[in-house]
N, C-alpha and C. Protein backbone atom coordinates (compact mmCIF):
# COMPACT_ATOMS: atom_id res chain seq x y z
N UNK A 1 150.34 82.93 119.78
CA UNK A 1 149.97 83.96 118.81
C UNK A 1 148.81 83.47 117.94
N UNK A 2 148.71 82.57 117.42
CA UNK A 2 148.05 81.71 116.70
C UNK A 2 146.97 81.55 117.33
N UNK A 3 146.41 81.22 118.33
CA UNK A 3 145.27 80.71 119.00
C UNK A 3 145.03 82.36 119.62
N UNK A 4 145.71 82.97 120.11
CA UNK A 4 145.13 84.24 120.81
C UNK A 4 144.29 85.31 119.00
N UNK A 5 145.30 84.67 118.42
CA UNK A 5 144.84 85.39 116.80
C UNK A 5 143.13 85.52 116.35
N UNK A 6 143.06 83.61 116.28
CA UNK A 6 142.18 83.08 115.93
C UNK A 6 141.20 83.10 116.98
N UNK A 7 141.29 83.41 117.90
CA UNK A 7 140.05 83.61 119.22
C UNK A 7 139.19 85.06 119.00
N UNK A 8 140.25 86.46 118.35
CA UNK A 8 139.82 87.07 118.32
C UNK A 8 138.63 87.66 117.27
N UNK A 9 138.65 86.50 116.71
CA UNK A 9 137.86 86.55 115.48
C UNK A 9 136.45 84.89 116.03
N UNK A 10 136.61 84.72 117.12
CA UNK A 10 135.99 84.24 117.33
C UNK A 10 135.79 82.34 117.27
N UNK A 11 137.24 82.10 116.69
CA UNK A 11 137.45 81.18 116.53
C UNK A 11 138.22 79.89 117.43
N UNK A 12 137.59 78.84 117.43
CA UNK A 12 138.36 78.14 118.69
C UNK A 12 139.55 76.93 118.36
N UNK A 13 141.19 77.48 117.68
CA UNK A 13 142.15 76.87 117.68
C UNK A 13 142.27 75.94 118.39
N UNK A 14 141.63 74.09 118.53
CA UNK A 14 141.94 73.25 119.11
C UNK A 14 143.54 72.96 119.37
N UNK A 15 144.09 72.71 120.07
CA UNK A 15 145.44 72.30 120.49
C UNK A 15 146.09 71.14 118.74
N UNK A 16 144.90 69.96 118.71
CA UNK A 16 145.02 69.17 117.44
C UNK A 16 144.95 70.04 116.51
N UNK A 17 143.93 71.21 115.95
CA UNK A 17 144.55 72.10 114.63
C UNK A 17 145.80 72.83 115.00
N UNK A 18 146.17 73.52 115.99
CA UNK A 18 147.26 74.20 116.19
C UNK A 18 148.80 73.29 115.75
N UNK A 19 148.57 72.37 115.81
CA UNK A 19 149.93 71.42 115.44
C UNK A 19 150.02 70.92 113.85
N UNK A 20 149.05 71.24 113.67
CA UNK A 20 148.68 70.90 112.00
C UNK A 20 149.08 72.09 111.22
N UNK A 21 149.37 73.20 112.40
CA UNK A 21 149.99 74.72 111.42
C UNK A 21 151.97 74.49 111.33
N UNK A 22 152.26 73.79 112.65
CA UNK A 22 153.76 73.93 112.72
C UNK A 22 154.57 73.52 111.61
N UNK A 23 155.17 74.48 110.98
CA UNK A 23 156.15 74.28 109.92
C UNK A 23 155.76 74.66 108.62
N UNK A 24 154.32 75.15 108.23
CA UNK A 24 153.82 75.27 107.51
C UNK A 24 154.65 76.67 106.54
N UNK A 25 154.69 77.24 107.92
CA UNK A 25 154.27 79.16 107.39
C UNK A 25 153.18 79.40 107.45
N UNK A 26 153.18 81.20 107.10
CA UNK A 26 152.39 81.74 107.10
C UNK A 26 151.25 81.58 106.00
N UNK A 27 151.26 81.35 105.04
CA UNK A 27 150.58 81.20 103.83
C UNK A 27 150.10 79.65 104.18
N UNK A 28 150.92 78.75 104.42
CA UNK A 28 150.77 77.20 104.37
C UNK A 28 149.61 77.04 105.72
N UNK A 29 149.56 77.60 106.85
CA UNK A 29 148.75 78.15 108.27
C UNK A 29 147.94 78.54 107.60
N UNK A 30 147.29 79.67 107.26
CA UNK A 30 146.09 80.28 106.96
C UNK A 30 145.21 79.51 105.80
N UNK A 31 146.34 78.91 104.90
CA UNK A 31 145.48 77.62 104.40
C UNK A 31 144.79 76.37 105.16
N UNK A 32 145.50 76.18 105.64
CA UNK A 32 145.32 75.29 106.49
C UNK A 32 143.85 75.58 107.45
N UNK A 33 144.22 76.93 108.26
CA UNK A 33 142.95 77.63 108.84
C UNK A 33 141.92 77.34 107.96
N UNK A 34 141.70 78.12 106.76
CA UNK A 34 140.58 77.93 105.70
C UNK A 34 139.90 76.67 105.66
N UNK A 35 140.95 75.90 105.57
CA UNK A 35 140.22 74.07 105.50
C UNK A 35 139.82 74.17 106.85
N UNK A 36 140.07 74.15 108.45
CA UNK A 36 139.58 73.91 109.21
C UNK A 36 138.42 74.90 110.02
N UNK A 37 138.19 76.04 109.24
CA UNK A 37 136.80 77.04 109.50
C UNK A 37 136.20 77.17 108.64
N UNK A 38 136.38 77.05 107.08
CA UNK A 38 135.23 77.47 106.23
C UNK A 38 136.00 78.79 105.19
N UNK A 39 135.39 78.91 104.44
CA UNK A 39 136.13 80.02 103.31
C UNK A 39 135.63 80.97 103.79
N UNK A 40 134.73 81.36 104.49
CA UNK A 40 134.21 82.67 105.30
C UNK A 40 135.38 83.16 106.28
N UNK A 41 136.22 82.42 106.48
CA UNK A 41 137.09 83.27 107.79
C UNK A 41 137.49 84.38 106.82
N UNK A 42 137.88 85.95 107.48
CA UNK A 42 138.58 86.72 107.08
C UNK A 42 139.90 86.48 106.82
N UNK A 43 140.89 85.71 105.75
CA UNK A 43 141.97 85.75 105.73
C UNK A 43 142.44 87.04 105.97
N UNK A 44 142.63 87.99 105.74
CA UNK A 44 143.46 89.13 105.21
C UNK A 44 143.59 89.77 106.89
N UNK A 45 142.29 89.93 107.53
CA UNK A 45 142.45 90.48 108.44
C UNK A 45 142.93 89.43 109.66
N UNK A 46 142.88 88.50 109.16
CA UNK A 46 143.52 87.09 110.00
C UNK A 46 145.04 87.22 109.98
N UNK A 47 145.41 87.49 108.91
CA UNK A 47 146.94 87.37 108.78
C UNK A 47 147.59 88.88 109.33
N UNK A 48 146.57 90.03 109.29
CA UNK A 48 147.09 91.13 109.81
C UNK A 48 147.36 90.57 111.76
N UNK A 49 146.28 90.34 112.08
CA UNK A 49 146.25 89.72 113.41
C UNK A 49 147.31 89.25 114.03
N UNK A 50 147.86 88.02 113.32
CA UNK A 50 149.08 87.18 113.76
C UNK A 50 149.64 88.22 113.82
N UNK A 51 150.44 88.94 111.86
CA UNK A 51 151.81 89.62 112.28
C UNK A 51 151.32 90.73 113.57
N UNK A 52 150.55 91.48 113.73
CA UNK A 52 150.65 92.37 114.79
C UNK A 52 151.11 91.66 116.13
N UNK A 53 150.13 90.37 116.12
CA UNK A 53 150.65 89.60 117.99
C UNK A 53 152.26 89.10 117.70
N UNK A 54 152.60 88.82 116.52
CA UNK A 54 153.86 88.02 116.70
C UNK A 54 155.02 89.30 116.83
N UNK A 55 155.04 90.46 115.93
CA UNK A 55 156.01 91.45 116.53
C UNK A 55 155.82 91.72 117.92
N UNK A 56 154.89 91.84 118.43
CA UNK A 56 154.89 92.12 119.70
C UNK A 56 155.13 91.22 120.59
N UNK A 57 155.25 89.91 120.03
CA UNK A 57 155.68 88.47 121.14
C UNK A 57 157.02 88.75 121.08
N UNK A 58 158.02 89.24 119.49
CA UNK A 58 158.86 88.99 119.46
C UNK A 58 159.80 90.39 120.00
N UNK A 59 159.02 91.08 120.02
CA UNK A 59 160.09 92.70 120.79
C UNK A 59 159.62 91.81 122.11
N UNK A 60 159.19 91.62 122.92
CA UNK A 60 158.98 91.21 123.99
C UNK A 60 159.99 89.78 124.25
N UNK A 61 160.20 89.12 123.48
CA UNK A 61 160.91 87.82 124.27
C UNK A 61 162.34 87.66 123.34
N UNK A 62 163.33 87.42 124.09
CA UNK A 62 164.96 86.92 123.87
C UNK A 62 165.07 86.23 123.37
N UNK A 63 165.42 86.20 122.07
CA UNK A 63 165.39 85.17 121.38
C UNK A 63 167.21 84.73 121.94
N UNK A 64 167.33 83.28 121.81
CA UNK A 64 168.42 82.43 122.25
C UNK A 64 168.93 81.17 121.56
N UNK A 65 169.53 81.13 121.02
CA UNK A 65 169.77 79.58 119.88
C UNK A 65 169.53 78.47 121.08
N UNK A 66 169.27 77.51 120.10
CA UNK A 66 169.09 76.11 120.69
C UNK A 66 169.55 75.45 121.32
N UNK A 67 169.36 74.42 122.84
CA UNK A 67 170.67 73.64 123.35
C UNK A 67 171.49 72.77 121.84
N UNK A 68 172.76 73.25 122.67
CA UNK A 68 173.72 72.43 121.29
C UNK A 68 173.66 73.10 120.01
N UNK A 69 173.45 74.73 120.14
CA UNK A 69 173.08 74.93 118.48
C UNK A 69 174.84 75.65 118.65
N UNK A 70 175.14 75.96 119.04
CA UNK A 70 176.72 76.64 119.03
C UNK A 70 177.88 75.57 119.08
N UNK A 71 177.71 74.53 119.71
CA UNK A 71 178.53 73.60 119.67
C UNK A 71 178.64 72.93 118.30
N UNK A 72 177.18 72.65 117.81
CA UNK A 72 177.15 71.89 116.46
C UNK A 72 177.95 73.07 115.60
N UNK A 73 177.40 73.92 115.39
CA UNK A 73 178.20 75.05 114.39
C UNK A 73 179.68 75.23 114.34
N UNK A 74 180.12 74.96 115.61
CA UNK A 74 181.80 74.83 115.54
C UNK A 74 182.17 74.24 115.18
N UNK A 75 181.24 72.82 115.57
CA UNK A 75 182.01 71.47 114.47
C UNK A 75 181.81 71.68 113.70
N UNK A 76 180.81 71.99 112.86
CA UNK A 76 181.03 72.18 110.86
C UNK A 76 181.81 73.18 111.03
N UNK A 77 181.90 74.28 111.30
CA UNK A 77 183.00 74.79 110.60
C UNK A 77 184.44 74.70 110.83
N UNK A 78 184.56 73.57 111.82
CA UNK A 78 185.87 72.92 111.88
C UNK A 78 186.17 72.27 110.40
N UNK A 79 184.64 71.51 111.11
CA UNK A 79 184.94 70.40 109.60
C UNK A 79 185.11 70.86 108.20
N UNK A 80 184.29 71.68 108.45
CA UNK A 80 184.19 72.43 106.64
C UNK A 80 183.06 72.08 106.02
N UNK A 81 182.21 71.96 106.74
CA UNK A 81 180.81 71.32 106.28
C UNK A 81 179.88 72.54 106.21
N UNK A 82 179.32 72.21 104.72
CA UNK A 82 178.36 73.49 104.34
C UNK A 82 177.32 73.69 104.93
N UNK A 83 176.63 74.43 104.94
CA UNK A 83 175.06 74.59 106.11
C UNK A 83 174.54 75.60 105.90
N UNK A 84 172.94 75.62 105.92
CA UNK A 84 172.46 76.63 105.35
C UNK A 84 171.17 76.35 106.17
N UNK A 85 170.78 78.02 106.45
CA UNK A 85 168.88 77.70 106.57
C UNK A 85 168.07 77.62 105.92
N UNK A 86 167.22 77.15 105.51
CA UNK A 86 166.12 76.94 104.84
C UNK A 86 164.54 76.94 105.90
N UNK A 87 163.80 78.14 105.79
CA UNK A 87 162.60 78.39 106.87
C UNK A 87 160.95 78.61 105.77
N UNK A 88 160.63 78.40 106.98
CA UNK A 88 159.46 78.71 105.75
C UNK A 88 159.02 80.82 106.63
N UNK A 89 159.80 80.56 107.29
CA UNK A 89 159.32 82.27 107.33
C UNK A 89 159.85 83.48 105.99
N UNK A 90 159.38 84.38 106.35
CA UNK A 90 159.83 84.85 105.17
C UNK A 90 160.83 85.92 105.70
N UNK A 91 161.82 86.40 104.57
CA UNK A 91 163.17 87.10 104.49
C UNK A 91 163.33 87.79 105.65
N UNK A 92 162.42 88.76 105.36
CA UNK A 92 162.89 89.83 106.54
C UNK A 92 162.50 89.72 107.95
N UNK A 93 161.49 88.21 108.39
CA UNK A 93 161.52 87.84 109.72
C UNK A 93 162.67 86.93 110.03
N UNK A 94 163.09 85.87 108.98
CA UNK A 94 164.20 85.08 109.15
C UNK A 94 165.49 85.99 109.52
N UNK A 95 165.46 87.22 108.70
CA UNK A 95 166.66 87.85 108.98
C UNK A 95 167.26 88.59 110.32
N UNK A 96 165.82 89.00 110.58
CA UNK A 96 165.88 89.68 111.76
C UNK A 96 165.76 88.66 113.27
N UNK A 97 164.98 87.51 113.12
CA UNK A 97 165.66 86.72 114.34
C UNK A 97 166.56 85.86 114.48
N UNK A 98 167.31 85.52 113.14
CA UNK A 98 169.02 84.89 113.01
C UNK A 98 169.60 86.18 113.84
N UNK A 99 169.45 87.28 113.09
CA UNK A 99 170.64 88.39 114.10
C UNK A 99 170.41 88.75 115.42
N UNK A 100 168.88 88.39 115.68
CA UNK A 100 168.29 88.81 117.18
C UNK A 100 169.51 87.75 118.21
N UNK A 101 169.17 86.09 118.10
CA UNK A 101 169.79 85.35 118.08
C UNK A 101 171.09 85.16 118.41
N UNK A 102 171.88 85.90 117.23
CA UNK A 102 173.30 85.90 116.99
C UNK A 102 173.65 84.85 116.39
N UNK A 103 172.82 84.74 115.73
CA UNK A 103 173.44 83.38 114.27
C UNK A 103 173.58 83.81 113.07
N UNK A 104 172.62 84.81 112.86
CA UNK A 104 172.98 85.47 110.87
C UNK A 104 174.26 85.11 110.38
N UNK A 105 175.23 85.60 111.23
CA UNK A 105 176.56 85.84 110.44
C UNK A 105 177.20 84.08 110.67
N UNK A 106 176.97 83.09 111.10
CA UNK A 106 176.89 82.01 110.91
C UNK A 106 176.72 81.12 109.89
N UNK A 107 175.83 81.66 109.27
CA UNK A 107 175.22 81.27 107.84
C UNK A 107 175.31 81.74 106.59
N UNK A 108 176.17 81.26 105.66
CA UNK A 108 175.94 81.83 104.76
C UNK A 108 175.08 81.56 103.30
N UNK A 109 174.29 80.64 104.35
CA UNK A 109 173.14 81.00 103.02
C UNK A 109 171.51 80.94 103.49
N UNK A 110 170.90 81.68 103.28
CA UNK A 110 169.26 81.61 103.88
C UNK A 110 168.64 81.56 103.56
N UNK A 111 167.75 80.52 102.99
CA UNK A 111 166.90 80.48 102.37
C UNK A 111 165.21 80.36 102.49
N UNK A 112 164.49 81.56 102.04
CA UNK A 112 163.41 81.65 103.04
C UNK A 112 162.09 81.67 101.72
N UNK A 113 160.85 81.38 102.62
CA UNK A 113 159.86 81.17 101.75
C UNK A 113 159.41 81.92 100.60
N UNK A 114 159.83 82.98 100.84
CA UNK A 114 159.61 83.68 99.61
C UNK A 114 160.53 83.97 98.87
N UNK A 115 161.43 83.29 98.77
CA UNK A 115 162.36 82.73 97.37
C UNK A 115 162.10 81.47 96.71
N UNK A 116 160.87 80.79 96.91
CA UNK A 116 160.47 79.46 96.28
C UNK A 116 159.27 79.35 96.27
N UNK A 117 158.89 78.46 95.15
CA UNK A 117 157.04 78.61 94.85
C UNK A 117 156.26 78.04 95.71
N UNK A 118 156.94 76.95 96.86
CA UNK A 118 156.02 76.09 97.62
C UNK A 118 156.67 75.74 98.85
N UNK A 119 156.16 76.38 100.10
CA UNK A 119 156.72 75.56 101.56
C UNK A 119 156.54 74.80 101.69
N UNK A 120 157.15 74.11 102.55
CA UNK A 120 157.22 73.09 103.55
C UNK A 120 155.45 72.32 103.96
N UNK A 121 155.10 71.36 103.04
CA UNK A 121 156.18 69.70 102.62
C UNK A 121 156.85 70.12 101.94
N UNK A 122 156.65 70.94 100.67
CA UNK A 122 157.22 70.91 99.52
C UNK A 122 158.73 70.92 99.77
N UNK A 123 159.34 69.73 98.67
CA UNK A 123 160.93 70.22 99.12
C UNK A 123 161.60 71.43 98.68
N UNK A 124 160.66 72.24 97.90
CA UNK A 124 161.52 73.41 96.90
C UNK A 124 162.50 74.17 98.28
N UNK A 125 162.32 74.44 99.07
CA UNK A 125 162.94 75.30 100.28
C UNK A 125 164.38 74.57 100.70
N UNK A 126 164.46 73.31 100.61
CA UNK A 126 165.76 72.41 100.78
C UNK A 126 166.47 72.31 99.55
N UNK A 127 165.40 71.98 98.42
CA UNK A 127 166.53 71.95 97.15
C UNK A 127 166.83 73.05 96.87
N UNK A 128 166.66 74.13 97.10
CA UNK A 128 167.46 75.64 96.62
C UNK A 128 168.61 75.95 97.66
N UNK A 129 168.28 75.71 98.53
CA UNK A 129 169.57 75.70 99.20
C UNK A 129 170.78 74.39 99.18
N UNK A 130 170.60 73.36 99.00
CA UNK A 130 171.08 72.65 98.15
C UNK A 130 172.23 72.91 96.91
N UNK A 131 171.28 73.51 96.37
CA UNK A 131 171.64 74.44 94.93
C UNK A 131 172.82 75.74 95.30
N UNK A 132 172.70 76.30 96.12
CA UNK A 132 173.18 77.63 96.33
C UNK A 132 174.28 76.65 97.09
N UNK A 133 174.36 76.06 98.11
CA UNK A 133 175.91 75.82 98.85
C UNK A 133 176.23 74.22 97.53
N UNK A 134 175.84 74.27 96.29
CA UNK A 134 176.43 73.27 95.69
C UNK A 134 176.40 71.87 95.89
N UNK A 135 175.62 70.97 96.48
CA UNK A 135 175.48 70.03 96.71
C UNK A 135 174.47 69.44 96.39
N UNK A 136 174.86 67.93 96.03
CA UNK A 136 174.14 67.41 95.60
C UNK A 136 172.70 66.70 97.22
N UNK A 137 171.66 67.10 96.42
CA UNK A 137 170.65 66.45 97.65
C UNK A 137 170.77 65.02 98.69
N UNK A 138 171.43 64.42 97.72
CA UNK A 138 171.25 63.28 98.69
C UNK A 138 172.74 63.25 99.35
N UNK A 139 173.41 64.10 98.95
CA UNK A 139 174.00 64.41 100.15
C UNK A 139 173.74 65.06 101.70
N UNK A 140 172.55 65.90 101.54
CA UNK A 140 172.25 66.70 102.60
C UNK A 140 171.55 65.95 103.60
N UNK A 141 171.98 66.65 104.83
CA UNK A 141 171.46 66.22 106.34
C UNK A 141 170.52 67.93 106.38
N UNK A 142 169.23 67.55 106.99
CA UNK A 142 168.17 68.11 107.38
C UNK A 142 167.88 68.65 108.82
N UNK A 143 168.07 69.08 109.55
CA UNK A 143 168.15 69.14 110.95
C UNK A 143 166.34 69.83 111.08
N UNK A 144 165.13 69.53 111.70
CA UNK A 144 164.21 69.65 111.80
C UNK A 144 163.37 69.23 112.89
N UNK A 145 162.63 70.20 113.44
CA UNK A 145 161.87 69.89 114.23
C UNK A 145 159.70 70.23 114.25
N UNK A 146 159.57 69.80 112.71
CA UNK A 146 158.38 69.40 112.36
C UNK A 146 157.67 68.66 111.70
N UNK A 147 157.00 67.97 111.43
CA UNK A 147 156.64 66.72 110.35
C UNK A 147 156.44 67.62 108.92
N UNK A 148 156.18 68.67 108.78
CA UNK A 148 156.02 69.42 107.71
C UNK A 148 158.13 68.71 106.90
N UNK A 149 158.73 69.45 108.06
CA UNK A 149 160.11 69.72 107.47
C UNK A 149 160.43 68.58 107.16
N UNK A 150 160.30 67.32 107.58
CA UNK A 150 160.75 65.79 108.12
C UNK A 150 160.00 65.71 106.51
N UNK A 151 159.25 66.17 106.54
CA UNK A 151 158.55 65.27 105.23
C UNK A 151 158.91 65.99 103.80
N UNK A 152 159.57 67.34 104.18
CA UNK A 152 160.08 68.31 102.63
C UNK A 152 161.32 67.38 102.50
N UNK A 153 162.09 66.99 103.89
CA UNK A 153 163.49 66.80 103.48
C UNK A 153 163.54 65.36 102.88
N UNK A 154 162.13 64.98 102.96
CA UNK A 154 162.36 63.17 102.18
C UNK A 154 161.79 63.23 101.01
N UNK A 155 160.69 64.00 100.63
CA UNK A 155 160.37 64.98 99.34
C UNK A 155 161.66 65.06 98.42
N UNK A 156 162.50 65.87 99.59
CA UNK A 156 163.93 66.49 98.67
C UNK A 156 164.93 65.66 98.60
N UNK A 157 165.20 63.96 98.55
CA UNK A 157 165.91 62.84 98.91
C UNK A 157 166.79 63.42 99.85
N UNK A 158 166.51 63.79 101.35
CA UNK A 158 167.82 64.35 102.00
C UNK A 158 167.59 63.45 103.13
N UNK A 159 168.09 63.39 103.81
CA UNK A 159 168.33 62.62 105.58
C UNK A 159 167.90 63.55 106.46
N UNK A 160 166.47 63.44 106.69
CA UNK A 160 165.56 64.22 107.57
C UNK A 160 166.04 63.74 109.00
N UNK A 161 166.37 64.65 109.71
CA UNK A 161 166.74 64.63 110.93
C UNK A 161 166.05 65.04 112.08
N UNK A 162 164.95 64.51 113.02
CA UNK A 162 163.98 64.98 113.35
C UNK A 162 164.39 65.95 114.96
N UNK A 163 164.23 66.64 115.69
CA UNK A 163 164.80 66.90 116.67
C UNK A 163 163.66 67.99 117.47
N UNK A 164 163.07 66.98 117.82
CA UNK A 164 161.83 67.62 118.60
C UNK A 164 161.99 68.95 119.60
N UNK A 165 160.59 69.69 119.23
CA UNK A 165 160.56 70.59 119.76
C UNK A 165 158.98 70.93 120.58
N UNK A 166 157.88 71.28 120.09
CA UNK A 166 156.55 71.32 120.74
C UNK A 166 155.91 69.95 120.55
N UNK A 167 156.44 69.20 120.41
CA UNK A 167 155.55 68.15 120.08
C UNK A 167 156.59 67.07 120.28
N UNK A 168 156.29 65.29 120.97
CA UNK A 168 156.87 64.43 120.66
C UNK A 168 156.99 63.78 119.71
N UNK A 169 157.45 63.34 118.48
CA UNK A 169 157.53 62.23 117.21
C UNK A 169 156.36 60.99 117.42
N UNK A 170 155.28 61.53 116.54
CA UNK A 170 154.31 59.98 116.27
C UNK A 170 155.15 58.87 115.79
N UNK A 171 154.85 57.68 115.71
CA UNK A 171 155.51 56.42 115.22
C UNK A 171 155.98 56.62 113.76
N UNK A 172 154.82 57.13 112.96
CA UNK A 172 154.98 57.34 111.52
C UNK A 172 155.82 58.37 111.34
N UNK A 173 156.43 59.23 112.14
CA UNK A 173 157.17 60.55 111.83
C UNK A 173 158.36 59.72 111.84
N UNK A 174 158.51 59.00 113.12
CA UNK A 174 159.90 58.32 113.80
C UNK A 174 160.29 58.17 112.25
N UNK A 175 158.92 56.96 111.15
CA UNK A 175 159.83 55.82 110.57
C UNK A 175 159.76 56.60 109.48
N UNK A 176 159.75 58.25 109.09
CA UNK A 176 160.08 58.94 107.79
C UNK A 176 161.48 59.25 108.12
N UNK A 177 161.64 59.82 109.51
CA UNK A 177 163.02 60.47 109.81
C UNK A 177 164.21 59.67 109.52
N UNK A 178 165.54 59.84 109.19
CA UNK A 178 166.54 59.79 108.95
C UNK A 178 166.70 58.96 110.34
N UNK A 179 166.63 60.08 111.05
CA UNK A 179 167.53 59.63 112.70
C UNK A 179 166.35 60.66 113.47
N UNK A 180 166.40 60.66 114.76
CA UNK A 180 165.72 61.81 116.18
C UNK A 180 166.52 61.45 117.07
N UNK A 181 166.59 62.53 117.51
CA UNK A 181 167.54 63.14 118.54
C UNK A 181 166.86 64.33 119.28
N UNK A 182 167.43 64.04 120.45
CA UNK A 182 166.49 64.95 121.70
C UNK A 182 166.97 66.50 121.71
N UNK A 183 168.37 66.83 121.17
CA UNK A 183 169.02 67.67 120.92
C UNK A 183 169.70 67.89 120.27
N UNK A 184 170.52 69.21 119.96
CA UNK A 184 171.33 69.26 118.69
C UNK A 184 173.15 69.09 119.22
N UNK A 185 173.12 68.54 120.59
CA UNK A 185 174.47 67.94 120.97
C UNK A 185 174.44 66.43 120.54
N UNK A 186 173.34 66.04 120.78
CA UNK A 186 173.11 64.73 120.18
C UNK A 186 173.26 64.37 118.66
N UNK A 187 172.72 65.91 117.87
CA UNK A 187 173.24 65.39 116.53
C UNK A 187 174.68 65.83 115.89
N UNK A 188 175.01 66.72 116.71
CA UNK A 188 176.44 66.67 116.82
C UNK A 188 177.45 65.36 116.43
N UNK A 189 176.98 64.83 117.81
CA UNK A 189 177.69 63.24 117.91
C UNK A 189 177.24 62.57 117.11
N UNK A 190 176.15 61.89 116.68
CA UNK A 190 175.49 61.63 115.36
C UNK A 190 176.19 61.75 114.42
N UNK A 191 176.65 63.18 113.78
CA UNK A 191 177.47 63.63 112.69
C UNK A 191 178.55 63.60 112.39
N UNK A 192 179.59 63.41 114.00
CA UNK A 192 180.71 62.88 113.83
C UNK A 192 180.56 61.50 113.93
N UNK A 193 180.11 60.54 114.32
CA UNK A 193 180.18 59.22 113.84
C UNK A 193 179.34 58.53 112.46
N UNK A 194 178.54 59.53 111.75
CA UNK A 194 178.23 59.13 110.46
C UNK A 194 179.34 59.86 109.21
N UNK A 195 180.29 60.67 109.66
CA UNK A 195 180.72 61.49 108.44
C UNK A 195 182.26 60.77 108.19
């Protein structure tokens, strides 16, 4: 979406800027864009761009939870362990692909970018949810799969949990993360032998 976005405006999304957007958001991306084209890009009609390609990526493709994302969820709520999302998308896209999904009702708490002054590094997106399921931060485990998130959740003193997704872990990501894990069965097991 991103690179077909930015092409149409004439612009050539290297593979290296395109990874420099993941985790950002939308606001945190188009900044980002700005630094890497010039203050001349059209934001406004840039950001119309995306959302138009991304509804249409997303009526078009199934959304499906993660290997190991149903298994992990049973164990917390065996366990009784609180959990919450924290995204940098905003409300009413978070809302609508948790339920696309079939996770919304999973969660009871969501916390999305536009309930806090600063995404992802920033930790504000982890410490409010934090806040809302009652816990203290350095209690919290982070489950993440971007250096943006890896780096809010050590921002937010939490145990960044890295769990790759478009990208493999640079060395320096490895030694911010908590733990990495190839999957979320893996941090499963992880969670029962750290808790």
């Amino acid at each position: 979406v991103w690179t077909d976005s930015t092409a149409a405006f004439g612009l050539n999304l290297t593979h290296d800027k395109f990874v420099q957007l993941l985790g950002r958001g939308r606001k945190g991306a188009l900044e980002k864009l700005k630094d890497f084209f010039g203050d001349t890009i059209p934001l406004d009609a840039l950001n119309a761009e995306v959302s138009l390609r991304e509804a249409r990526y997303f009526q078009e493709t199934t959304l499906a939870p993660k290997k190991g994302a149903l298994g992990l969820l049973d164990y917390l709520e065996t366990k009784e362990i609180a959990k919450a999302v924290a995204t940098s998308n905003r409300g009413v896209i978070a809302e609508e692909r948790l339920t696309r999904a079939g996770l919304r009702e999973r969660f009871p708490v969501v916390i999305t970018v536009d309930m806090v002054s600063k995404g992802k590094p920033a930790p504000d997106l982890f410490l409010k949810a934090a806040e809302a399921l009652e816990c203290e931060p350095s209690t919290c485990v982070v489950l993440e799969d971007s250096e943006q998130g890896i780096r809010a959740a050590d921002a937010a003193g939490m145990r960044g949990v890295l769990v790759p997704d478009l990208l493999p872990p640079t060395a320096e990501l490895r030694a911010l993360a908590h733990a990495v894990h190839e999957d979320l069965d893996r941090v499963r097991a992880w969670i029962a032998e750290v808790q």
